[in-house]
Protein backbone atom coordinates (compact mmCIF):
# COMPACT_ATOMS: atom_id res chain seq x y z
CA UNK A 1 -31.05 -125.14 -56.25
CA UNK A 2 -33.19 -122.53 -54.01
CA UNK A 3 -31.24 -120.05 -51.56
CA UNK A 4 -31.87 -120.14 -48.10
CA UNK A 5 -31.85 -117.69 -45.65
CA UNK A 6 -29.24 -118.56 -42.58
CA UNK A 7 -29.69 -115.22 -40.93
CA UNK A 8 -32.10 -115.08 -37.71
CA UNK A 9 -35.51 -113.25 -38.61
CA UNK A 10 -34.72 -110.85 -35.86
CA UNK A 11 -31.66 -109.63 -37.26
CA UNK A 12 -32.59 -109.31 -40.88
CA UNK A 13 -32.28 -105.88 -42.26
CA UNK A 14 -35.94 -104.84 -42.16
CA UNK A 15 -37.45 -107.31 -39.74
CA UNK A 16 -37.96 -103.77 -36.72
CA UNK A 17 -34.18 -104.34 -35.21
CA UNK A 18 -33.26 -102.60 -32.02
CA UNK A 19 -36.21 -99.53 -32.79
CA UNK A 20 -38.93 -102.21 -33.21
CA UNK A 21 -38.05 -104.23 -30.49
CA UNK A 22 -37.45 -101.86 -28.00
CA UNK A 23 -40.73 -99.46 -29.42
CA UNK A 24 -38.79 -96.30 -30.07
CA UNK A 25 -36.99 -96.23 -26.72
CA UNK A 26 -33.55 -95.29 -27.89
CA UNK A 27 -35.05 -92.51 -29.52
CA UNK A 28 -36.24 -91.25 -26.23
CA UNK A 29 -33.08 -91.62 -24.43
CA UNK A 30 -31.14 -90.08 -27.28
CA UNK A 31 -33.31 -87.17 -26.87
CA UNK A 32 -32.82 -86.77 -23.27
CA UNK A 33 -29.32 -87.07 -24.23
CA UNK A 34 -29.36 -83.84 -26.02
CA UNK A 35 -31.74 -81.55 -23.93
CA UNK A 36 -29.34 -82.66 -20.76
CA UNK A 37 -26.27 -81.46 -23.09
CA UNK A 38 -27.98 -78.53 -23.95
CA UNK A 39 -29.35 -77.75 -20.19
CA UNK A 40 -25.86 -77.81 -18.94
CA UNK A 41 -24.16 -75.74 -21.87
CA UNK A 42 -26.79 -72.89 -20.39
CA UNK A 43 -25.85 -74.16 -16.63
CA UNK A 44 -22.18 -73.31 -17.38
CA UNK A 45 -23.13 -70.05 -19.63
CA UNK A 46 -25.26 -68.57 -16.97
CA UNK A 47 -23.00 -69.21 -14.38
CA UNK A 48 -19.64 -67.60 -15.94
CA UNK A 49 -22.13 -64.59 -16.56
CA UNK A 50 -23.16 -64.08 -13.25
CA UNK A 51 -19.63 -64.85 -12.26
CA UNK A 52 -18.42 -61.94 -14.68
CA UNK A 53 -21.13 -59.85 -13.41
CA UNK A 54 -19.98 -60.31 -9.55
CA UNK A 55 -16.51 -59.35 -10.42
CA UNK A 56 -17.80 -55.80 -12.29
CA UNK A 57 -19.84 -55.59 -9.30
CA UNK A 58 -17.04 -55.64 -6.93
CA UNK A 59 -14.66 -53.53 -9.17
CA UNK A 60 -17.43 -51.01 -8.86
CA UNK A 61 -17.48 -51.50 -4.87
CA UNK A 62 -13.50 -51.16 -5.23
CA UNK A 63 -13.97 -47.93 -7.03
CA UNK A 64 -16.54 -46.64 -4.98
CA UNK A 65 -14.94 -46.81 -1.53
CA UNK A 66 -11.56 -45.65 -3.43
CA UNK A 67 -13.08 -42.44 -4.51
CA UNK A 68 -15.00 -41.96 -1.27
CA UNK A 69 -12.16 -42.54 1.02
CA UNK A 70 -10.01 -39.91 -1.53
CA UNK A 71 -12.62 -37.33 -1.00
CA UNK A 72 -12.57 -37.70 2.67
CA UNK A 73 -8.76 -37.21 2.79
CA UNK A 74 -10.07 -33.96 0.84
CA UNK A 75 -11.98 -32.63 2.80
CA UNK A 76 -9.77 -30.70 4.89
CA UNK A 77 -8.62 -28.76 1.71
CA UNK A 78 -12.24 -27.96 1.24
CA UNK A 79 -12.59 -26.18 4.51
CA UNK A 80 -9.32 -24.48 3.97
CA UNK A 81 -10.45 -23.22 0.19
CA UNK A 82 -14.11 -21.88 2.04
CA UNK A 83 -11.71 -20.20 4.85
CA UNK A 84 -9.80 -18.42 2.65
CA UNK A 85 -12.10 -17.19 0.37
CA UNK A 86 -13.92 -16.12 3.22
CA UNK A 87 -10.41 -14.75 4.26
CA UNK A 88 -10.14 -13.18 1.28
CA UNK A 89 -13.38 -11.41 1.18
CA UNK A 90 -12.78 -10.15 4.53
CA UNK A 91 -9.58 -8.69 3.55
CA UNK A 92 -11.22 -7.35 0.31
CA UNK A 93 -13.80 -5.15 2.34
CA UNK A 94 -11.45 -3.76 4.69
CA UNK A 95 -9.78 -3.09 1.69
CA UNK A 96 -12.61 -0.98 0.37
CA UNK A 97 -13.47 0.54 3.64
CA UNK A 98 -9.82 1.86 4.09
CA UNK A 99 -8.69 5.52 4.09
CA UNK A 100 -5.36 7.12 3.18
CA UNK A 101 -4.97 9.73 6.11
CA UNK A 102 -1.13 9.80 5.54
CA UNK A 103 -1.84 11.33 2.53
CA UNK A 104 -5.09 13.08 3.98
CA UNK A 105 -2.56 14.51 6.02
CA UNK A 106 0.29 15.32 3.84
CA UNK A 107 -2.72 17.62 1.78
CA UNK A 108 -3.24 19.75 4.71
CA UNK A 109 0.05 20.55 5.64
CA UNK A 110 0.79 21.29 2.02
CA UNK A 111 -2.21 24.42 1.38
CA UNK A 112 -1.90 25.54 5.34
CA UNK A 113 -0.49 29.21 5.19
CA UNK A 114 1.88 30.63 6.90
CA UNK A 115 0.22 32.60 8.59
CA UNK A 116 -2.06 30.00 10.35
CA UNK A 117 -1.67 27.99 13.47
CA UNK A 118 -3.32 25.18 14.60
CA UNK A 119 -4.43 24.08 17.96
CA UNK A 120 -6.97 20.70 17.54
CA UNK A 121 -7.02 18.68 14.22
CA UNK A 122 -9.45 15.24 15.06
CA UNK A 123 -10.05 13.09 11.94
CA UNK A 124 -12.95 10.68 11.58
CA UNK A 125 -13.96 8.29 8.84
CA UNK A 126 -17.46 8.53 9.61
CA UNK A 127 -20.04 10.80 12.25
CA UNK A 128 -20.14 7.33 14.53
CA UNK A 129 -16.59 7.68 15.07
CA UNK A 130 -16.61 9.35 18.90
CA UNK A 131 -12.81 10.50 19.24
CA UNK A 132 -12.13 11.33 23.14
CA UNK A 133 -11.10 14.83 23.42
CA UNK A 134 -11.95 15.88 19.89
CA UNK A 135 -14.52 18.97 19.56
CA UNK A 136 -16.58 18.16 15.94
CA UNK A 137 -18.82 20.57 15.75
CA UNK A 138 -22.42 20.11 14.16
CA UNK A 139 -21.61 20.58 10.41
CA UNK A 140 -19.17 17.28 11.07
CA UNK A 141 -22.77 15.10 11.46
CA UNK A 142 -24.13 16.75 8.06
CA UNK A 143 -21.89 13.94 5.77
CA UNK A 144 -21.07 10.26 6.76
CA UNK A 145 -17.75 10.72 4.97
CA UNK A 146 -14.22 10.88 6.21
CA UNK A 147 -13.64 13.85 7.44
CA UNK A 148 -10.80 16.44 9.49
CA UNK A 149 -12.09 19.02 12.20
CA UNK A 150 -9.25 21.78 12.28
CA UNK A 151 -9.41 23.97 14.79
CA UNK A 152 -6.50 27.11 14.96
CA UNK A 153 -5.76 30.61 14.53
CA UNK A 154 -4.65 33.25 11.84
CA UNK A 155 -4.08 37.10 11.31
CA UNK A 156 -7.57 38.12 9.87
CA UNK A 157 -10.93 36.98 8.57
CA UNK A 158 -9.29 37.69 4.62
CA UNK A 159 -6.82 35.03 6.15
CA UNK A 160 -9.66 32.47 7.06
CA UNK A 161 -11.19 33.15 4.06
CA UNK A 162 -7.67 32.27 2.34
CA UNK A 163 -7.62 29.32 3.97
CA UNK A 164 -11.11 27.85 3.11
CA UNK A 165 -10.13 28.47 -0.13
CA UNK A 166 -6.68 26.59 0.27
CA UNK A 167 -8.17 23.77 2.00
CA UNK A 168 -10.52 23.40 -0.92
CA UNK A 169 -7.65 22.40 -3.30
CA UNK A 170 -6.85 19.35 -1.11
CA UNK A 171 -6.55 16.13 -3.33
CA UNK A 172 -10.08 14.68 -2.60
CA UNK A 173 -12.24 17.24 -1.07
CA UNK A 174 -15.72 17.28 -1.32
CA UNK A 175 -16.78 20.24 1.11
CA UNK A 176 -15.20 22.73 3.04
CA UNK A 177 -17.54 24.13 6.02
CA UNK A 178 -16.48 26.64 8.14
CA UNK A 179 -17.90 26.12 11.71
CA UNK A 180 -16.99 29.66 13.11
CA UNK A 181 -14.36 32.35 13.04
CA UNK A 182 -14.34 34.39 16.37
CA UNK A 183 -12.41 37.91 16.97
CA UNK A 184 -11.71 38.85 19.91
CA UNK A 185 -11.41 42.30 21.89
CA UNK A 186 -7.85 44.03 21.98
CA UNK A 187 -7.62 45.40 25.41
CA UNK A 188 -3.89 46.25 24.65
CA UNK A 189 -2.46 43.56 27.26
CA UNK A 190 0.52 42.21 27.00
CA UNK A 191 1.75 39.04 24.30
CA UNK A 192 3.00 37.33 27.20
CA UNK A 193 0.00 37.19 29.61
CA UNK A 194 -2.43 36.20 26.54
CA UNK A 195 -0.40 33.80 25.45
CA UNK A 196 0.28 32.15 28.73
CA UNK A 197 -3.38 29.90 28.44
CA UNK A 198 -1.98 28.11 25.72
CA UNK A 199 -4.05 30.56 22.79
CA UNK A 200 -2.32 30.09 19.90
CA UNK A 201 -2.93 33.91 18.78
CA UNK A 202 0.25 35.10 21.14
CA UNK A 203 -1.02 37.76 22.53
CA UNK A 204 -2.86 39.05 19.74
CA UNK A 205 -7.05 39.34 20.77
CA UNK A 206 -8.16 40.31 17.04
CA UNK A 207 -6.71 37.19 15.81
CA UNK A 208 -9.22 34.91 14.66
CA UNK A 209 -9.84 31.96 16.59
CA UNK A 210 -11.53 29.40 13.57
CA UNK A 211 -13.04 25.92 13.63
CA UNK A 212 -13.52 24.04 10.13
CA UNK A 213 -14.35 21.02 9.15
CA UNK A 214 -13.02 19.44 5.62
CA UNK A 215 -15.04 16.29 4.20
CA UNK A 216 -13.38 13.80 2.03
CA UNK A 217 -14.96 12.01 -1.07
CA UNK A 218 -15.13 8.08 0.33
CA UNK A 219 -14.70 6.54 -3.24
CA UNK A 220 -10.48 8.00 -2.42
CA UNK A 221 -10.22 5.09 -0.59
CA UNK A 222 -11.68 2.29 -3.32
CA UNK A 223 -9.71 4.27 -5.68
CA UNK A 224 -6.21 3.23 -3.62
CA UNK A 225 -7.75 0.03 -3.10
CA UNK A 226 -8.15 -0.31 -7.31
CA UNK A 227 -4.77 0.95 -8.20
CA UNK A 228 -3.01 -1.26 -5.04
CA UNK A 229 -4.85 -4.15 -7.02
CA UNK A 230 -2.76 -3.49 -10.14
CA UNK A 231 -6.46 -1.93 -11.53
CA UNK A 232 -6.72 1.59 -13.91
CA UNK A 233 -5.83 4.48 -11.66
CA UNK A 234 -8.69 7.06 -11.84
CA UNK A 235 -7.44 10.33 -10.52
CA UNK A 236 -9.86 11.36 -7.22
CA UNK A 237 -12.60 14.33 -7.26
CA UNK A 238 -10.84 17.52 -6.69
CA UNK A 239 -13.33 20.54 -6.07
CA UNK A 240 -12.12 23.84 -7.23
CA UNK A 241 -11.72 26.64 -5.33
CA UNK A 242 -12.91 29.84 -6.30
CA UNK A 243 -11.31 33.16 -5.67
CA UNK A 244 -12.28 34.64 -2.27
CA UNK A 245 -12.88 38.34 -2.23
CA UNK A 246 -11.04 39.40 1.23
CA UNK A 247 -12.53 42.09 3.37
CA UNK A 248 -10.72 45.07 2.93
CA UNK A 249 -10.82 46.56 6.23
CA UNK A 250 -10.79 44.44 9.20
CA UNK A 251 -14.36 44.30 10.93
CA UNK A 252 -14.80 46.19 14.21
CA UNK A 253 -14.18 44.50 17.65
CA UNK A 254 -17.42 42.49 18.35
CA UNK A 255 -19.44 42.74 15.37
CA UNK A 256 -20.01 39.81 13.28
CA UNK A 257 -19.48 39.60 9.56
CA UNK A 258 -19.58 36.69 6.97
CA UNK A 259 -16.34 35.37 5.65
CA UNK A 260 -16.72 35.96 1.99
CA UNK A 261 -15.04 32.58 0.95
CA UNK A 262 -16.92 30.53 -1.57
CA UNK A 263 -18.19 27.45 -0.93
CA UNK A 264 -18.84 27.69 2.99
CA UNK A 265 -21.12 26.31 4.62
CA UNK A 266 -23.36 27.55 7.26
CA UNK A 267 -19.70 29.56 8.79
CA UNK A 268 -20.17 32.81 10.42
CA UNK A 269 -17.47 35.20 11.86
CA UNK A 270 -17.31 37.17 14.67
């Protein structure tokens, strides 16, 4: 008996099926398929990165105006740093500039002798400093330093001479420069009628009348500055005196004669 085929030609396996009937269309579609799968896995990709991106972007803004408004409320504690190092500077040169008369001072009281008076002491820290009713003489304008005009009397020229050389040992000194040293006439008057014009010699006309002016060393005053600090202490310049040779016999009444002290400057006696 022969076998016969029931099943449609159309539907045998091998007869085209769906693919030759439709000419390759499902393969089309199922193509499209995929590239519109794989278009919209990039969609959603690119999207949560740019999404990611915006956020950074915006924590960046965040941080930005954060750190701008901080340095604004800052600001003010800039100004006040500038101010006081300015301040501070200021301070710093005044510092510098100072001078220690108090203990200027205390030096000349401690060498003055005994036997001399003073009448006018004017102290300056430089020649620009104009003191009203002070007499600086013209030695004063030789040194821009700090420096005392003293102005008295004493017993003798070997007495001014003594006290050059006293004034020399001052802590500090740099020069001692005797202006002048004037003798008057004894015309045997009375103490009482001399003395009554305010002369500090009492009475006495062959007293010596002197004027002297002792300059300081200005690096005294960085020196106090440097140990106020808390710096090294470096003791200050002290000039030496030498020994004066006093005039043995006091010089007659209105001749002039140089005071013998060492060190003087430009000083003449009369």
């Amino acid at each position: 008996m022969r076998a016969v085929n029931l099943i449609p030609s159309d539907q045998q396996r091998g007869a085209g099926g769906a693919a030759g009937k439709s000419g390759g269309a499902a393969y089309i579609l199922l193509g499209a398929l995929a590239l519109m799968v794989i278009m919209a896995a990039v969609y959603v990709t690119s999207g949560k990165s740019v999404t990611n991106k915006q956020a950074e972007l915006a924590d960046v803004t965040a941080q930005a105006q954060a750190a701008e408004a901080k340095a604004t409320s800052l600001q003010s504690y800039t100004k006040f740093a500038a101010i006081r190092a300015k301040r501070v500077d200021t301070v710093t040169q005044l510092a510098a500039s100072r001078f220690d008369w108090a203990h200027a001072l205390r030096e000349v009281a401690r060498v003055l002798p005994e036997n001399a008076w003073l009448t006018s002491l004017t102290a300056t820290t430089s020649t620009a400093v104009n003191v009203g009713g002070g007499s600086g003489g013209q030695l004063r304008q030789a040194l821009n330093v700090p420096a005392i005009v003293v102005q008295g009397c004493t017993t003798s020229q070997a007495s001014v001479s003594k006290l050059l050389a006293r004034l020399r040992l001052i802590d500090g000194v740099q020069r001692v420069s005797l202006e002048d040293s004037t003798k008057g006439i004894d015309t045997g008057g009375s103490g009482d009628s001399a003395g009554a014009g305010g002369d500090c010699r009492g009475g006495h006309a062959k007293y010596p009348v002197f004027n002297v002016d002792v300059f300081f060393n200005p690096s005294t005053a960085s020196a106090t500055a440097t140990t106020a600090a808390g710096g090294t202490t470096t003791a200050s310049s002290v000039t030496a005196a030498t020994t004066a040779t006093p005039a043995t016999t006091a010089p007659a009444a209105g001749t002039t004669t140089t005071v013998p002290a060492s060190g003087a400057t430009g000083g003449t006696s009369k």
